[in-house]
PDB file of N, CA and C in Angstrom:
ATOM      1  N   UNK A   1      -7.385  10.527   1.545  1.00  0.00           N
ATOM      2  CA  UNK A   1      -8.057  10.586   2.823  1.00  0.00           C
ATOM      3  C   UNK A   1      -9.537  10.301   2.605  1.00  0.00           C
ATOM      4  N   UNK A   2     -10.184   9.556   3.774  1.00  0.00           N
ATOM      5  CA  UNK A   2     -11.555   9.096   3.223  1.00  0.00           C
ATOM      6  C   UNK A   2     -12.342  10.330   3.365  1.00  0.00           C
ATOM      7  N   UNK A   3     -13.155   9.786   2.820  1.00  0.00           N
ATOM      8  CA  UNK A   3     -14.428  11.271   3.092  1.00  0.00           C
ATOM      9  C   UNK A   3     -15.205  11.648   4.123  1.00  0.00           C
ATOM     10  N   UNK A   4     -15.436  10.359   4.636  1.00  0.00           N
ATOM     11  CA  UNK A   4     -16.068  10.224   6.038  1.00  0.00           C
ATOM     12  C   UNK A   4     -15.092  10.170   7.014  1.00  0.00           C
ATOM     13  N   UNK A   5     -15.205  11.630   8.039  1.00  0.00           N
ATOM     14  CA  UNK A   5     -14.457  11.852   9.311  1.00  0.00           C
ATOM     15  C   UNK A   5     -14.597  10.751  10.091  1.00  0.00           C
ATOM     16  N   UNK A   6     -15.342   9.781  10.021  1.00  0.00           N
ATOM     17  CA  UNK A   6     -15.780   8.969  11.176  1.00  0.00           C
ATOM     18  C   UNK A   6     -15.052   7.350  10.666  1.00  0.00           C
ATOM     19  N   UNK A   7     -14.416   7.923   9.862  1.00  0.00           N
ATOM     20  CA  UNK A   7     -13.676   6.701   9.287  1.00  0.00           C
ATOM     21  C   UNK A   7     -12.376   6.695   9.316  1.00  0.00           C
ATOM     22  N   UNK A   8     -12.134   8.061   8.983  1.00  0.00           N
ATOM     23  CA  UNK A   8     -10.592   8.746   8.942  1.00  0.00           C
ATOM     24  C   UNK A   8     -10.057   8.360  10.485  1.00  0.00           C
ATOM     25  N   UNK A   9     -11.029   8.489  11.544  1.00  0.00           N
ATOM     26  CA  UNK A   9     -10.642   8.539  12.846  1.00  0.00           C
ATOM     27  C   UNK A   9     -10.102   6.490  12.924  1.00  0.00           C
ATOM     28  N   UNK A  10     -10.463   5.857  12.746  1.00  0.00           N
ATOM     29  CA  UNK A  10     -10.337   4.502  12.622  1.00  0.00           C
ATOM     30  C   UNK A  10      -9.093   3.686  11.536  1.00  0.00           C
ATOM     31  N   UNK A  11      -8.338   4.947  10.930  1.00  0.00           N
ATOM     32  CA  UNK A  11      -7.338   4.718  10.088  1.00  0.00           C
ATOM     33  C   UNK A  11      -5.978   4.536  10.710  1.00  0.00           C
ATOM     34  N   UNK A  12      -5.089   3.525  11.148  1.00  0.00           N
ATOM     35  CA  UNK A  12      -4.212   3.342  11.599  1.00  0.00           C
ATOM     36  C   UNK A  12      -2.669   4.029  10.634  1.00  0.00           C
ATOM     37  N   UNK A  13      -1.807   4.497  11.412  1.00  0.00           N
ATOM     38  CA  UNK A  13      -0.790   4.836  10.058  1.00  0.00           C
ATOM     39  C   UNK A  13       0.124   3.775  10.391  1.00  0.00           C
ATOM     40  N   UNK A  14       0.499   3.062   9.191  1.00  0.00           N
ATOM     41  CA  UNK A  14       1.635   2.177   9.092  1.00  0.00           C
ATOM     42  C   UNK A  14       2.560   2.560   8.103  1.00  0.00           C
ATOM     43  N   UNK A  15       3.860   3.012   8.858  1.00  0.00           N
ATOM     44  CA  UNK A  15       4.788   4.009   8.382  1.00  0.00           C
ATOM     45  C   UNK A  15       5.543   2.765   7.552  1.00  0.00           C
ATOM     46  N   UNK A  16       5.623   2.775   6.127  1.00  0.00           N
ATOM     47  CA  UNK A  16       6.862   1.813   5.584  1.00  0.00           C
ATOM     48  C   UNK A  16       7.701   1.655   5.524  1.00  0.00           C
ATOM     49  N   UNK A  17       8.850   1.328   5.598  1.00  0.00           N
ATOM     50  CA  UNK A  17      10.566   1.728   5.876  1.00  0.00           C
ATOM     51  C   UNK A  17      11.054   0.271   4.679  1.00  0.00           C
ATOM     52  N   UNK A  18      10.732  -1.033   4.409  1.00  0.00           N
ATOM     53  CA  UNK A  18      11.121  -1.476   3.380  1.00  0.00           C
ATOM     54  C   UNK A  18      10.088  -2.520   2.760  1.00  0.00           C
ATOM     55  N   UNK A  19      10.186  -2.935   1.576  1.00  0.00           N
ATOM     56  CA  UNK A  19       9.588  -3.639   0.762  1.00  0.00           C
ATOM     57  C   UNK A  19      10.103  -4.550   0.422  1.00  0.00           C
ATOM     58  N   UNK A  20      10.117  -6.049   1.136  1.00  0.00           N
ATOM     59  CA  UNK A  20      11.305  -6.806   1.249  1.00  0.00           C
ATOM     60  C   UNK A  20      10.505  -7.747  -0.386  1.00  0.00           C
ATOM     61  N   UNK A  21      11.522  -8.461  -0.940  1.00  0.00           N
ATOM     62  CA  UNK A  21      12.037  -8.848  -2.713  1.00  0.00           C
ATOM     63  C   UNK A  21      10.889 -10.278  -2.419  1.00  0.00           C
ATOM     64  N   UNK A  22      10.132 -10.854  -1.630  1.00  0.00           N
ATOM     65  CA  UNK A  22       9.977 -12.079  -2.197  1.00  0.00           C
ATOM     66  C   UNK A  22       8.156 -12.053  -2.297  1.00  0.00           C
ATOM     67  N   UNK A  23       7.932 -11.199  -2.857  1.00  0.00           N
ATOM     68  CA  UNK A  23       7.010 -10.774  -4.136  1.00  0.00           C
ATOM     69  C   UNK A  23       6.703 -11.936  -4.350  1.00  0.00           C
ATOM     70  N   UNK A  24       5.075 -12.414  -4.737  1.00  0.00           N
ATOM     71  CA  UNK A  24       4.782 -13.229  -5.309  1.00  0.00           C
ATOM     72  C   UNK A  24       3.790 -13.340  -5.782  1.00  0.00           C
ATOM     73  N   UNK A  25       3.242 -14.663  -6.299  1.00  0.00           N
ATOM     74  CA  UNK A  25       1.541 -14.839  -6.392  1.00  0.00           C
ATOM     75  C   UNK A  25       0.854 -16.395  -4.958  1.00  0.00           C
ATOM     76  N   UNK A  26      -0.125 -15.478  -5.406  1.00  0.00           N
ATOM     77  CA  UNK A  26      -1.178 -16.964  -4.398  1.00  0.00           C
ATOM     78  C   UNK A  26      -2.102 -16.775  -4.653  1.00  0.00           C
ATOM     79  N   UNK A  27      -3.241 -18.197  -5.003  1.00  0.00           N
ATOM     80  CA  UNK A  27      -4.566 -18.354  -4.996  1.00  0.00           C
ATOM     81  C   UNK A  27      -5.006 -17.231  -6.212  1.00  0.00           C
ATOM     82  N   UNK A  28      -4.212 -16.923  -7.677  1.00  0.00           N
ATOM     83  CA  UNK A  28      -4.340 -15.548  -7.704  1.00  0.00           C
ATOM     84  C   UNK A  28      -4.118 -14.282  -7.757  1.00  0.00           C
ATOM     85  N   UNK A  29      -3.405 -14.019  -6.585  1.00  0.00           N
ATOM     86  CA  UNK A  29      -3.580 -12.531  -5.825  1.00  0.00           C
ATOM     87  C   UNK A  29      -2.199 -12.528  -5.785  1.00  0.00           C
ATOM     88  N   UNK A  30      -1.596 -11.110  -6.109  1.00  0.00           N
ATOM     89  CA  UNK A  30      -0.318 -10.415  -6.087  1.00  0.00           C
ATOM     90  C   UNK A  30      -0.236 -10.334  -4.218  1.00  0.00           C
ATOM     91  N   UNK A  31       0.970 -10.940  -3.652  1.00  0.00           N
ATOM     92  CA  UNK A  31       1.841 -10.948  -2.440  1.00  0.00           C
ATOM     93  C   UNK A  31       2.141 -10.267  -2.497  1.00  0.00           C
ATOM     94  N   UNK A  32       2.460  -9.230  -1.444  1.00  0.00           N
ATOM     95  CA  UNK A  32       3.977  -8.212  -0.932  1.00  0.00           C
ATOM     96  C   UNK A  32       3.725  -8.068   0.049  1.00  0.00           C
ATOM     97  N   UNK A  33       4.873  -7.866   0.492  1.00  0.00           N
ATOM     98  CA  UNK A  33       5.309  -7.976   2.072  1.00  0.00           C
ATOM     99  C   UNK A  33       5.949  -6.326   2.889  1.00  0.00           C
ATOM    100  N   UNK A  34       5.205  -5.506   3.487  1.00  0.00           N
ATOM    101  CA  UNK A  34       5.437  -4.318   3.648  1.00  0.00           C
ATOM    102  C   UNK A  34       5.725  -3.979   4.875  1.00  0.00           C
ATOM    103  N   UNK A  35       7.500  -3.503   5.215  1.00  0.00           N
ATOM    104  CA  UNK A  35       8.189  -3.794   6.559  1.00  0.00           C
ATOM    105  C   UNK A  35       8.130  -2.032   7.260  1.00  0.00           C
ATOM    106  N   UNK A  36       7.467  -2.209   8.721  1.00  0.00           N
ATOM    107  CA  UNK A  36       7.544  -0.520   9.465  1.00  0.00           C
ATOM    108  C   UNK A  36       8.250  -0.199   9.952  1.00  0.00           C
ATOM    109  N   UNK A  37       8.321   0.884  10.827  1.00  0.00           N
ATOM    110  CA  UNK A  37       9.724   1.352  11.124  1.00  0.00           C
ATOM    111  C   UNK A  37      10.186   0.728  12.629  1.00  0.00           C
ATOM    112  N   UNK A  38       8.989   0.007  13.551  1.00  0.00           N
ATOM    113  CA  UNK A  38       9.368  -0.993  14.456  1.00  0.00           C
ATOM    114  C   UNK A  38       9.756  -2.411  13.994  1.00  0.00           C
ATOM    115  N   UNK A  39       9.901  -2.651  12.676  1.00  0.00           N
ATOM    116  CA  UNK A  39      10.494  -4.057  12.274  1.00  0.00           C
ATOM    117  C   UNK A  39       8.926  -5.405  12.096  1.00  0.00           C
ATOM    118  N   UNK A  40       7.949  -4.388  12.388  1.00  0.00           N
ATOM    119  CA  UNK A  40       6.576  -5.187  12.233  1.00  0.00           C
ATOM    120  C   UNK A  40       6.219  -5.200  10.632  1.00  0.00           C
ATOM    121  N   UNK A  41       5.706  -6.606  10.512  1.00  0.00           N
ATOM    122  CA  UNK A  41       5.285  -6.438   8.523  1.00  0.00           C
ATOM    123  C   UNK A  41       4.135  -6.428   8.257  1.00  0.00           C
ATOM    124  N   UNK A  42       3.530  -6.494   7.123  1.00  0.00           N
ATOM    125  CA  UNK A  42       2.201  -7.001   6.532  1.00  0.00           C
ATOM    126  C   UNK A  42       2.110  -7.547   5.610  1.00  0.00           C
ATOM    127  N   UNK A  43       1.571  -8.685   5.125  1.00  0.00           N
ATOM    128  CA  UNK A  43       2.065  -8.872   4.032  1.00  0.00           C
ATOM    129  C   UNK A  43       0.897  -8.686   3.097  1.00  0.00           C
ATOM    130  N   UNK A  44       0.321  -8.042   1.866  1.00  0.00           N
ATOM    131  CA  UNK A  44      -0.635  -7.521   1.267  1.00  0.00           C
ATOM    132  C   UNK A  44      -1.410  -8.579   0.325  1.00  0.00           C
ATOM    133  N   UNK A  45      -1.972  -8.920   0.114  1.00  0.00           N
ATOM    134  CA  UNK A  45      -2.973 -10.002  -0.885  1.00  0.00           C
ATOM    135  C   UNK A  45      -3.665  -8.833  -1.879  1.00  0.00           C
ATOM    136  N   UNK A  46      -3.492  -8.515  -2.978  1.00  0.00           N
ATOM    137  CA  UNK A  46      -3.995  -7.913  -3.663  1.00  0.00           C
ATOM    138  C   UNK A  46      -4.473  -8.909  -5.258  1.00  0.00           C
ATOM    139  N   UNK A  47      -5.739  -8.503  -5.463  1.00  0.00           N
ATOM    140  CA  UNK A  47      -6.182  -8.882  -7.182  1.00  0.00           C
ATOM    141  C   UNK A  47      -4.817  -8.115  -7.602  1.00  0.00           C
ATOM    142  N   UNK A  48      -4.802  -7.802  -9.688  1.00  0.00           N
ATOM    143  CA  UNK A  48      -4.154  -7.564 -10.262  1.00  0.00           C
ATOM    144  C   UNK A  48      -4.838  -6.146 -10.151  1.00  0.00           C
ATOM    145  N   UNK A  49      -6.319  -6.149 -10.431  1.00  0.00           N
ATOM    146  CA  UNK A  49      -7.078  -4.767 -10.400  1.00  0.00           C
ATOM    147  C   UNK A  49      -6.963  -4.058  -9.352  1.00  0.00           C
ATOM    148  N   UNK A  50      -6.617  -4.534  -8.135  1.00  0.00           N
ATOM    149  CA  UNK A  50      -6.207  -3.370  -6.886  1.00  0.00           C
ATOM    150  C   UNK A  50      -4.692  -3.253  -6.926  1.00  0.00           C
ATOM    151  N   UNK A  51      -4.229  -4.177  -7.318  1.00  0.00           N
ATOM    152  CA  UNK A  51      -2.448  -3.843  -7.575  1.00  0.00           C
ATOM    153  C   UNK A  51      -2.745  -2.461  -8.552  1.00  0.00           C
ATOM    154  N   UNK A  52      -2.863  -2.512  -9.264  1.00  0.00           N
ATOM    155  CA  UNK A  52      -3.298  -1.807 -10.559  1.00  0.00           C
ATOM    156  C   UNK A  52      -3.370  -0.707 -10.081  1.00  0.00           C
ATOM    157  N   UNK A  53      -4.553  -0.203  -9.343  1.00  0.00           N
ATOM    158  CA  UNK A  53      -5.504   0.719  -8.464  1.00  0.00           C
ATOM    159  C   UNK A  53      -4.136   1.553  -7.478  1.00  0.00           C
ATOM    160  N   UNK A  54      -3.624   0.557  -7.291  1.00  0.00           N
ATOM    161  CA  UNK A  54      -2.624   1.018  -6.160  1.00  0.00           C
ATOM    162  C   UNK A  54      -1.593   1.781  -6.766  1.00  0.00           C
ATOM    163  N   UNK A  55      -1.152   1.325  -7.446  1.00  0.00           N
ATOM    164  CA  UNK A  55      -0.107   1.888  -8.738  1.00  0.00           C
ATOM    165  C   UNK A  55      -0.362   3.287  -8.961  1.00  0.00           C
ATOM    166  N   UNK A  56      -1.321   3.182  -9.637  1.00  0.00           N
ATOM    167  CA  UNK A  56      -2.223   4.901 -10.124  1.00  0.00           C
ATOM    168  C   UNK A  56      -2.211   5.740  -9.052  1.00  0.00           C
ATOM    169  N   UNK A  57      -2.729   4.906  -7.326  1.00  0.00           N
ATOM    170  CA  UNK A  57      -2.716   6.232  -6.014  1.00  0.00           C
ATOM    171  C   UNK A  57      -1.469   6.402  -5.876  1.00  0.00           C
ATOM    172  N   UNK A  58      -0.394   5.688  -6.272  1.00  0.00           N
ATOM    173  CA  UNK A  58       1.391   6.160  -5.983  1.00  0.00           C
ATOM    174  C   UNK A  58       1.739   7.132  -7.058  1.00  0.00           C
ATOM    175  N   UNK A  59       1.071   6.891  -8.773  1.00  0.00           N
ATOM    176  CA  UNK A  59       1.707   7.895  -9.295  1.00  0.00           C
ATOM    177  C   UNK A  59       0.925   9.056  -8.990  1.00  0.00           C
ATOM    178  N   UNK A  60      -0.310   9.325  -8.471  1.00  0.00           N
ATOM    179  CA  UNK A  60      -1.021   9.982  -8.948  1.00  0.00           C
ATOM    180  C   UNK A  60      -0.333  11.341  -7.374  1.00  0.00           C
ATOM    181  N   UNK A  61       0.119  10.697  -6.516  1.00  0.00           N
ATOM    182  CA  UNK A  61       0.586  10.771  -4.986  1.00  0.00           C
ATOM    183  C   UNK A  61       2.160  11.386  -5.645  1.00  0.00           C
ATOM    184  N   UNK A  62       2.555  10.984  -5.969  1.00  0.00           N
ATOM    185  CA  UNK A  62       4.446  11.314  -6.461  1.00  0.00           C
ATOM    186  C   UNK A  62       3.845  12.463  -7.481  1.00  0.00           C
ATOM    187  N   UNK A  63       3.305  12.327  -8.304  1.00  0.00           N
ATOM    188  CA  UNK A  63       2.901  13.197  -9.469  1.00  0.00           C
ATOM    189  C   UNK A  63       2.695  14.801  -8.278  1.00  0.00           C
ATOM    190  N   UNK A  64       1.723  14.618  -7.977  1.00  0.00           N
ATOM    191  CA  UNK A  64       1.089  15.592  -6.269  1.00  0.00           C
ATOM    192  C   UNK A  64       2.823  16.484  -5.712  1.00  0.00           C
ATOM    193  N   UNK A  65       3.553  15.421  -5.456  1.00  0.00           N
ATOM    194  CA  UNK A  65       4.482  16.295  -4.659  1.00  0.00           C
ATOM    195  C   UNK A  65       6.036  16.384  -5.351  1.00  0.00           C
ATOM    196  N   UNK A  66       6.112  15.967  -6.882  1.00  0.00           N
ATOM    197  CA  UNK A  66       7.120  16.440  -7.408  1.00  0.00           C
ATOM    198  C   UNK A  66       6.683  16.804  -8.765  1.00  0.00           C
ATOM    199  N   UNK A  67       5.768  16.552  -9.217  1.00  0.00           N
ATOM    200  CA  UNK A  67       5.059  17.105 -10.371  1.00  0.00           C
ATOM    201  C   UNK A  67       5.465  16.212 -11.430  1.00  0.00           C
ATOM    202  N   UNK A  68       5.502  16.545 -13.028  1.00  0.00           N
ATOM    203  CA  UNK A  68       5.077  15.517 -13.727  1.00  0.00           C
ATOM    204  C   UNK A  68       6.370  15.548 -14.460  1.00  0.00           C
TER     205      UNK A  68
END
């Protein structure tokens, strides 16, 4: 959660329901494609270093609520 309340308020939740397989690269940047629970997607452009980054807030998030 950010630190600044005035930011937190401007945070949309996009609930995930699947992570559809056609993963890729471009220009670069790690693709994925992240499906909600109305059938709306996104598809993510990440460096390797925010893939990376992202990785660590999932274990660090799973670690949090089932332990190690």
């Amino acid at each position: 959660m950010p630190k600044d309340p005035q930011r937190a308020r401007k945070i949309q939740d996009f609930v995930v329901t699947d992570v559809l397989e056609e993963a890729g690269y471009s220009d670069r940047r790690i693709v994925i494609t992240l499906v909600d629970v109305q059938g709306g997607s996104l598809r993510l452009h990440l460096t390797a270093v925010t893939g990376e980054l992202l990785c660590e807030r999932f274990a660090n998030a799973l670690e949090e609520r089932y332990g190690k």
